[in-house]
PDB file of N, CA and C in Angstrom:
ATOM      1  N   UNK A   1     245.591  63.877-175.214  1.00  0.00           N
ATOM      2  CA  UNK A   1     245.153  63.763-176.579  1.00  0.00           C
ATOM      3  C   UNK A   1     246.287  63.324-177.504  1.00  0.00           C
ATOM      4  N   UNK A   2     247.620  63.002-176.805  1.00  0.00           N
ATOM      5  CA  UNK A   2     248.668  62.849-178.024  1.00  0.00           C
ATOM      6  C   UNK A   2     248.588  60.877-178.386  1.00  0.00           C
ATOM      7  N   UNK A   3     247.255  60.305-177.773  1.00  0.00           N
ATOM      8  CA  UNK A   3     247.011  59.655-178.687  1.00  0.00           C
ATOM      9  C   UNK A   3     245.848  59.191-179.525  1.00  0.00           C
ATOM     10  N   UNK A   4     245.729  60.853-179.699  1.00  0.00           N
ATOM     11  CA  UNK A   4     244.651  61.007-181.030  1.00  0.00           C
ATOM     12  C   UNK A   4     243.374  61.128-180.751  1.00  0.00           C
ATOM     13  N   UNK A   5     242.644  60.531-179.391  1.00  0.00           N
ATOM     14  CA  UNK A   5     241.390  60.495-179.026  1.00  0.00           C
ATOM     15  C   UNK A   5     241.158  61.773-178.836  1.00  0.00           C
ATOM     16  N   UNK A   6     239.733  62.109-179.547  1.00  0.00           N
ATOM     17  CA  UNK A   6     239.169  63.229-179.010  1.00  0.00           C
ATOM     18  C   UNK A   6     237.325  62.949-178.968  1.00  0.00           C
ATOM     19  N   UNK A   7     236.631  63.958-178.530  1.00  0.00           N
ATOM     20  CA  UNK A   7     235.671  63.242-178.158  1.00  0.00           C
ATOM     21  C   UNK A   7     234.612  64.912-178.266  1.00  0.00           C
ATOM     22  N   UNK A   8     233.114  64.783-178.712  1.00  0.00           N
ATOM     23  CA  UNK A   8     232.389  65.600-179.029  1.00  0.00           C
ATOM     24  C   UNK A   8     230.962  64.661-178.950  1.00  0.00           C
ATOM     25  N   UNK A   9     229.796  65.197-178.504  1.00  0.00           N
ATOM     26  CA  UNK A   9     228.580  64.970-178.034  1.00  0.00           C
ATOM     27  C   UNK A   9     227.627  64.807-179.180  1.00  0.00           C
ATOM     28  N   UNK A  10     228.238  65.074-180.455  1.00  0.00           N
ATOM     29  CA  UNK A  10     227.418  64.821-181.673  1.00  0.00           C
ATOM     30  C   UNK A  10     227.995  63.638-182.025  1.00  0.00           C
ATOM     31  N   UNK A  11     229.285  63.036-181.922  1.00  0.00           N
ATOM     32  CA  UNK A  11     230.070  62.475-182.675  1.00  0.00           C
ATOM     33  C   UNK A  11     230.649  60.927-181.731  1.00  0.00           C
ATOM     34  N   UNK A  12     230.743  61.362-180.725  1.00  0.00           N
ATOM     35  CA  UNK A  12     230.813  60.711-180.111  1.00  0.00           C
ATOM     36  C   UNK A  12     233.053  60.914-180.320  1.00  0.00           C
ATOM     37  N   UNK A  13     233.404  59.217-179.526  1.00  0.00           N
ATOM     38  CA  UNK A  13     235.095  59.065-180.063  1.00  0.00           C
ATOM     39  C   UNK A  13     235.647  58.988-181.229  1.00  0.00           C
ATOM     40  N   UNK A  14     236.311  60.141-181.636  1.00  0.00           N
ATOM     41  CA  UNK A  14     236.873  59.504-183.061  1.00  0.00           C
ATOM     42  C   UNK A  14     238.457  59.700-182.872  1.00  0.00           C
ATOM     43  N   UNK A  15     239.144  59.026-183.328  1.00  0.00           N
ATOM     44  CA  UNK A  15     240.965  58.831-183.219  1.00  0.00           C
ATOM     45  C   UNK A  15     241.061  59.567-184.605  1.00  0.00           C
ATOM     46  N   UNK A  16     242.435  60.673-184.701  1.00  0.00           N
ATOM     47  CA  UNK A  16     242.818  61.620-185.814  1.00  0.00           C
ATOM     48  C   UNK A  16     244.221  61.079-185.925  1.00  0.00           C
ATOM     49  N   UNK A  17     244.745  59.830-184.928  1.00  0.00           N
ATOM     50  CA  UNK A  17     245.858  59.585-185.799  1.00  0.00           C
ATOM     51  C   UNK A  17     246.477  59.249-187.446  1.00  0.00           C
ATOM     52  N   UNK A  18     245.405  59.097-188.085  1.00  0.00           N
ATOM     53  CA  UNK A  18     245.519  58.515-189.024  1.00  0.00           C
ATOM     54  C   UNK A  18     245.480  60.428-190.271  1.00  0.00           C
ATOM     55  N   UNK A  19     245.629  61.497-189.589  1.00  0.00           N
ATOM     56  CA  UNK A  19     245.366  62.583-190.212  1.00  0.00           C
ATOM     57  C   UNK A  19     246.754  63.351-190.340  1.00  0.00           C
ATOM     58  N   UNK A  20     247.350  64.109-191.613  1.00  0.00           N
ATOM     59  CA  UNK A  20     248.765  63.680-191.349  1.00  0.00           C
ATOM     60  C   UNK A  20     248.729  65.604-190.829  1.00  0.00           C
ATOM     61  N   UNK A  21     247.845  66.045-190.538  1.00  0.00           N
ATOM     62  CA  UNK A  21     248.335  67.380-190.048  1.00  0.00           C
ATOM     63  C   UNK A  21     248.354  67.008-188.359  1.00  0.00           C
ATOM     64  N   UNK A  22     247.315  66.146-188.221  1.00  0.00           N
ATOM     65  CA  UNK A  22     247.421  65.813-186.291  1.00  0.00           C
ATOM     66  C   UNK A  22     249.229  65.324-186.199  1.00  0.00           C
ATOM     67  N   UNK A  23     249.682  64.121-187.262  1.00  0.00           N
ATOM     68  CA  UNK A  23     250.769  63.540-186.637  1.00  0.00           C
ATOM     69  C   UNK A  23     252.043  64.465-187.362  1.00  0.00           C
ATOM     70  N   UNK A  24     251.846  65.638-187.972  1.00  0.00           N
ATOM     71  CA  UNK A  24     252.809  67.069-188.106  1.00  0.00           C
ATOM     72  C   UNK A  24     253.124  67.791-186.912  1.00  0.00           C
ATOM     73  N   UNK A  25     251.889  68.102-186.330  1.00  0.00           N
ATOM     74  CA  UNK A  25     251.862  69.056-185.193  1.00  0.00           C
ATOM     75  C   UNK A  25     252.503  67.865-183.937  1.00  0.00           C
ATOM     76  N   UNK A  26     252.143  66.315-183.604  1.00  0.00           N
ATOM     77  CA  UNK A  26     252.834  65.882-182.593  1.00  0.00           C
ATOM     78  C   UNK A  26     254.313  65.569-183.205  1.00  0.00           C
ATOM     79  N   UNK A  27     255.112  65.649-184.124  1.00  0.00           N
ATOM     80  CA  UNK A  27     256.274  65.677-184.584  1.00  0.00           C
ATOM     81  C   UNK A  27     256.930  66.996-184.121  1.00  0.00           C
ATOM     82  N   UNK A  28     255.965  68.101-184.845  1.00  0.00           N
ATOM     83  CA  UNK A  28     257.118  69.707-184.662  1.00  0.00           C
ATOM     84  C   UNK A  28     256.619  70.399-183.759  1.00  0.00           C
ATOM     85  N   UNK A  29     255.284  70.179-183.305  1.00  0.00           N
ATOM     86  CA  UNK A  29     254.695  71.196-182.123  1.00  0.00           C
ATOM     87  C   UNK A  29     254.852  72.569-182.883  1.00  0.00           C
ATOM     88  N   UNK A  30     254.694  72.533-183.944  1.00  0.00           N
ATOM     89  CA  UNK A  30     253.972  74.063-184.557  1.00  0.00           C
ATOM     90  C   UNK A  30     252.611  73.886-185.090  1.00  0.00           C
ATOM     91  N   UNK A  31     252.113  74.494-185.306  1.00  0.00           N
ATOM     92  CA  UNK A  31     251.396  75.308-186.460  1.00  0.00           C
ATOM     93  C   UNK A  31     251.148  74.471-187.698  1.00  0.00           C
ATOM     94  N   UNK A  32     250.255  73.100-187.719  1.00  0.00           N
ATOM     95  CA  UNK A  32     250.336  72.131-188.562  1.00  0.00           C
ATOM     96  C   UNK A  32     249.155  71.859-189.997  1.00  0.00           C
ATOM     97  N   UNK A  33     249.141  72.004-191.419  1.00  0.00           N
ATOM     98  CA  UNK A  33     248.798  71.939-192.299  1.00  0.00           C
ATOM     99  C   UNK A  33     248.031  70.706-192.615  1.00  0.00           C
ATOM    100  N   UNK A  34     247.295  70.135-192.709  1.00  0.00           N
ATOM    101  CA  UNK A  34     246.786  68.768-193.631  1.00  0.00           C
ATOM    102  C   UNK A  34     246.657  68.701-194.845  1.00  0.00           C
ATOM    103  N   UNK A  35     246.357  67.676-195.302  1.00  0.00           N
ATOM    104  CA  UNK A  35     245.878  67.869-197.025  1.00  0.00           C
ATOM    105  C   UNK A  35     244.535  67.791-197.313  1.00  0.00           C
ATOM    106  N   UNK A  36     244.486  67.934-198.822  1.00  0.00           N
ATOM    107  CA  UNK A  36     242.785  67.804-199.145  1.00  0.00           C
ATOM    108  C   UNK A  36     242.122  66.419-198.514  1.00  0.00           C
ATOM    109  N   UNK A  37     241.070  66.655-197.757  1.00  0.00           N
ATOM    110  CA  UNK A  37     240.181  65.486-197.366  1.00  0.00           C
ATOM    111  C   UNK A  37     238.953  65.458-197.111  1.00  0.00           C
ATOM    112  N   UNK A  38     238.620  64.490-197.730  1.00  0.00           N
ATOM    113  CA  UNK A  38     236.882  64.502-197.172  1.00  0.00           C
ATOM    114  C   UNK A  38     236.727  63.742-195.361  1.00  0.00           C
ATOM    115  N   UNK A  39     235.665  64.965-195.007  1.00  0.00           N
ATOM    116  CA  UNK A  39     235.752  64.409-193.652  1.00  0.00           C
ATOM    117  C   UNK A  39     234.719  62.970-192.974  1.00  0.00           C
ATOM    118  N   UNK A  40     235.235  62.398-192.102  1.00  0.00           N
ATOM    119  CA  UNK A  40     234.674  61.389-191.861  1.00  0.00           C
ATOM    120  C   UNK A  40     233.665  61.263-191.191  1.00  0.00           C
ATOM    121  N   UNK A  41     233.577  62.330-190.263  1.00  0.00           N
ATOM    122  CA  UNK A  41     231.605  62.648-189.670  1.00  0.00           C
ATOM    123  C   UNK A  41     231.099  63.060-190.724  1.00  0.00           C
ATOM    124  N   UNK A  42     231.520  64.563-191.364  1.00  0.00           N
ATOM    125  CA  UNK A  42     230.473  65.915-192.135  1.00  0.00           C
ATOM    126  C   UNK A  42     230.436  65.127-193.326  1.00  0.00           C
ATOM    127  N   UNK A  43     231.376  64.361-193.693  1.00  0.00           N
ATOM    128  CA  UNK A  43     231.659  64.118-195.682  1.00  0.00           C
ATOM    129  C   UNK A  43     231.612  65.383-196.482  1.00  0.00           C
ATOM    130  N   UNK A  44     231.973  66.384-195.800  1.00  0.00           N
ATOM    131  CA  UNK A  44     232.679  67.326-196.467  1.00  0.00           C
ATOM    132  C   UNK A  44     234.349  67.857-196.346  1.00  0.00           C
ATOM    133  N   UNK A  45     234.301  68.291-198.217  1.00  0.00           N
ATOM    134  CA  UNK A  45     235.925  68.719-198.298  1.00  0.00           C
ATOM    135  C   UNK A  45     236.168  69.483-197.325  1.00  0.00           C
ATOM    136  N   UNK A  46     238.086  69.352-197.201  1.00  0.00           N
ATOM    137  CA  UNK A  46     237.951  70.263-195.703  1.00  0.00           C
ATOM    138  C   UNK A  46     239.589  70.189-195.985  1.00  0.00           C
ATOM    139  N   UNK A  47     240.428  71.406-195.536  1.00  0.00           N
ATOM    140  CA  UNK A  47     242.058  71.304-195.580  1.00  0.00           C
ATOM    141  C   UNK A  47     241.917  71.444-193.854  1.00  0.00           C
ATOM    142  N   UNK A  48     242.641  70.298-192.836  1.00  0.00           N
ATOM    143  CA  UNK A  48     242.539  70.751-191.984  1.00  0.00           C
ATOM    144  C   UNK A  48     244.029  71.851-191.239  1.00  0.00           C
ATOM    145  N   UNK A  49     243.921  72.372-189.864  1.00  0.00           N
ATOM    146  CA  UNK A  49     245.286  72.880-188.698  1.00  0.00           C
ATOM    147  C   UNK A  49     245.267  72.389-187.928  1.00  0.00           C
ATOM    148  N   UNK A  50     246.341  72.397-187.307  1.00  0.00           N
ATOM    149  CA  UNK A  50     246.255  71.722-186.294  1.00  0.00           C
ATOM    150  C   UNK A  50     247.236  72.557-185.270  1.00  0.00           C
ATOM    151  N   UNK A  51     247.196  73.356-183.887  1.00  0.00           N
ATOM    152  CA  UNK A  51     248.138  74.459-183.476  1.00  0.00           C
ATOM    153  C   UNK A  51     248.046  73.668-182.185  1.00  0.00           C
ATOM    154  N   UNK A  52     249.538  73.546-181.401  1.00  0.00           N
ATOM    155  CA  UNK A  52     249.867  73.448-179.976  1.00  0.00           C
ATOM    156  C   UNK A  52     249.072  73.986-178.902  1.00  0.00           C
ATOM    157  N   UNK A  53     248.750  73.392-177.929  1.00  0.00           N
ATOM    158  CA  UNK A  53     248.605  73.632-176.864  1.00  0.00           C
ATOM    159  C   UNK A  53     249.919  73.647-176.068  1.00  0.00           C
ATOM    160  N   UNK A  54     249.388  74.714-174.727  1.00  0.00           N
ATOM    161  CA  UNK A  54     251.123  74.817-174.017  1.00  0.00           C
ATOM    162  C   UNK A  54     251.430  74.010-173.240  1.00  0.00           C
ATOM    163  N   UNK A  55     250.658  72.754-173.773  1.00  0.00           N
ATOM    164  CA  UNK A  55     251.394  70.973-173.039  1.00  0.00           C
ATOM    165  C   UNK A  55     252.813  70.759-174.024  1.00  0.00           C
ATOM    166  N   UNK A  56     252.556  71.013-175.403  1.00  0.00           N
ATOM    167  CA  UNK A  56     253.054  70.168-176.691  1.00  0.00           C
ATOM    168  C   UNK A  56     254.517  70.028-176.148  1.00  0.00           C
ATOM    169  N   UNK A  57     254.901  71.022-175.325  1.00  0.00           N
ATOM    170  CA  UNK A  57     256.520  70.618-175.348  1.00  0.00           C
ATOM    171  C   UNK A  57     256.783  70.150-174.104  1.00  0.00           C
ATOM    172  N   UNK A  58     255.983  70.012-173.145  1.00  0.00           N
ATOM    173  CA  UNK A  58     256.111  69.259-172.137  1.00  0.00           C
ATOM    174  C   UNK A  58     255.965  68.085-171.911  1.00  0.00           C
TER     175      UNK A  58
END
């Protein structure tokens, strides 16, 4: 997933590179914040996180 693809049965492929809490968390591998955004499936406001899996540092 570190390039961004992720994938859901309602939604089908959508790429989150362009989301700056996804490309926080592949920078520091913590515990990552986004900003205010409207979302691009729901079109609702939304602050997103984004937290490591125990790949991130491998």
């Amino acid at each position: 997933m570190k390039n961004g693809n992720v994938w859901s049965a309602s939604t089908g492929r959508i790429n989150l590179t362009d989301r700056l809490y996804f490309r926080k968390l592949l920078e520091t591998c913590v515990l990552a914040a986004g900003d205010y955004q409207i979302g691009r499936v729901t079109g609702k406001n939304s602050v997103n996180f984004g937290y490591p899996s125990a790949q991130c540092r491998g």
